[in-house]
Protein backbone atom coordinates (compact mmCIF):
# COMPACT_ATOMS: atom_id res chain seq x y z
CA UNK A 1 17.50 122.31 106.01
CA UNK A 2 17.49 126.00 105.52
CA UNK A 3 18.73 128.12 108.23
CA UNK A 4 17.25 131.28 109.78
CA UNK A 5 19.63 133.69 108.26
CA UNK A 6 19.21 131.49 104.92
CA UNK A 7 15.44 131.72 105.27
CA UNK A 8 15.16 135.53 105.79
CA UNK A 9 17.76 135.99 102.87
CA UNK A 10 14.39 134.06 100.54
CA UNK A 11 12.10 136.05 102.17
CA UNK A 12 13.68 139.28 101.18
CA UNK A 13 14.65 138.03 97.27
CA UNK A 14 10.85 137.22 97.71
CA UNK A 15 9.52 140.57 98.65
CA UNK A 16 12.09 142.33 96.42
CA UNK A 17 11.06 140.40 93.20
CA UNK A 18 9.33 142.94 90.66
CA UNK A 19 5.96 142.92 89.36
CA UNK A 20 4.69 145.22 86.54
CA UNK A 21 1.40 145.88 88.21
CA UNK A 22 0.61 147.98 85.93
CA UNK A 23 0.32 145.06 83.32
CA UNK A 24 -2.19 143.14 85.61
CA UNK A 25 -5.56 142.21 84.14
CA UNK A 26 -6.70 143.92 86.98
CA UNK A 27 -4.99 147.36 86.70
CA UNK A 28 -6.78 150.38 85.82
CA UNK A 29 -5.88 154.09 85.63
CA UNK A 30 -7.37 156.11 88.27
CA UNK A 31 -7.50 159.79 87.47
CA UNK A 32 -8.87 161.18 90.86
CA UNK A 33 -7.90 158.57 93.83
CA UNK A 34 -8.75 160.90 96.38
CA UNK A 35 -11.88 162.19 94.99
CA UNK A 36 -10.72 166.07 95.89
CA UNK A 37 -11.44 169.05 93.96
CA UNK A 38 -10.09 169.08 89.97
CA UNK A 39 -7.64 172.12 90.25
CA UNK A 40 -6.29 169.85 93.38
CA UNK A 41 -6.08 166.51 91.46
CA UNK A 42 -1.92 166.81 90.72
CA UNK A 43 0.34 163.88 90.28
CA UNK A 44 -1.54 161.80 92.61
CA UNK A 45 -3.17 159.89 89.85
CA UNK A 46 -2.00 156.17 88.97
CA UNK A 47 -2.93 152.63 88.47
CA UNK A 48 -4.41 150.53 91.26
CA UNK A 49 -5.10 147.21 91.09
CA UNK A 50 -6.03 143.71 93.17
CA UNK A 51 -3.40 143.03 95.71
CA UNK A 52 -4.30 139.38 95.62
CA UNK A 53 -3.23 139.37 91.81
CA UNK A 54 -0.46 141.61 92.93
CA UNK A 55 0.66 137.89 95.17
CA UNK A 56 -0.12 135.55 92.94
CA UNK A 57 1.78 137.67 89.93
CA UNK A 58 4.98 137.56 92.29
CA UNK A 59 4.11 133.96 93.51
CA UNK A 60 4.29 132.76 89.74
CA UNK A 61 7.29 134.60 88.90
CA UNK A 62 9.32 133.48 91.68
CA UNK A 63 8.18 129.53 91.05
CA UNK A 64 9.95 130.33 87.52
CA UNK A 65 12.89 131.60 89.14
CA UNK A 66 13.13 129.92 92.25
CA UNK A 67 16.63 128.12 91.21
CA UNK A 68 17.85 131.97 91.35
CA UNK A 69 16.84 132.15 94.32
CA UNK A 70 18.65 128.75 95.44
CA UNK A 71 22.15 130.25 94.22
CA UNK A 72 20.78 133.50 96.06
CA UNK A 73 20.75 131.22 99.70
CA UNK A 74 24.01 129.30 98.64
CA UNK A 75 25.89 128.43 95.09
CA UNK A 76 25.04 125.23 93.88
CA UNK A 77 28.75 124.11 94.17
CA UNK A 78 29.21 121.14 96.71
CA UNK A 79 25.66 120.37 97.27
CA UNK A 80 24.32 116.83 95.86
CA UNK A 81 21.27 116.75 94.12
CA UNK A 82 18.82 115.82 97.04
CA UNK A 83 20.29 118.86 99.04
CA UNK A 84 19.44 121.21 96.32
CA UNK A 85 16.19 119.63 95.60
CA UNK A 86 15.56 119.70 99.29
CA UNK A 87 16.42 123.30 99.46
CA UNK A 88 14.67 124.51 96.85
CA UNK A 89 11.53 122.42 97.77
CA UNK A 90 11.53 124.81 101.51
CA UNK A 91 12.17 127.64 99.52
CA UNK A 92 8.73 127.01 97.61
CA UNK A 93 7.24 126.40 100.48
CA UNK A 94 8.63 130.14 102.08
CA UNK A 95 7.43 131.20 98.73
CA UNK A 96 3.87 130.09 99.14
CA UNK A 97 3.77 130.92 102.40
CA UNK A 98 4.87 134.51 101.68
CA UNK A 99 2.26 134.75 98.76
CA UNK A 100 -0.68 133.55 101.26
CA UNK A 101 -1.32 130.78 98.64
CA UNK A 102 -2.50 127.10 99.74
CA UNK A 103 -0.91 125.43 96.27
């Protein structure tokens, strides 16, 4: 139902959605991610966490707000309800696909 241009415009609200990964169960502070020298340490300290929480963080988020998403591809106005249920069932489907999930 959705077209290319419609598809890539869900991939990129997708990819742009944000995730605090800092709030992941999985994040911790690394002081010293390089392992160099003390006096060389700088501002290259930070959190780092599991990527695959990272996917599944942004997967769950954008199930919440997929109908965002929907007026994102095209306002609701004029559609009936099987096209926007339609529509938003591919775009849960791009979703999952995006997030390497198998939901």
């Amino acid at each position: 139902m959705l077209n290319e241009e419609q598809k890539e415009t869900v991939r990129r609200w997708f990819k742009n959605l944000p995730v605090d990964c800092a709030e992941l169960p999985s994040a911790h502070w690394v002081n010293n991610p390089y392992g160099v020298d003390e006096a060389l340490v700088g501002s290259s300290s930070g959190y780092e966490w599991d990527e695959e929480e990272e996917k599944e963080a942004r997967l769950e988020k954008a199930l919440d707000w997929a109908d965002d998403c929907v007026e994102e591809v095209q306002p609701w106005e004029g559609w009936t309800d099987a096209e926007y249920e339609a529509a938003r069932a591919e775009i849960i489907e791009i979703f999952k696909k995006l997030a390497g999930a198998n939901k």
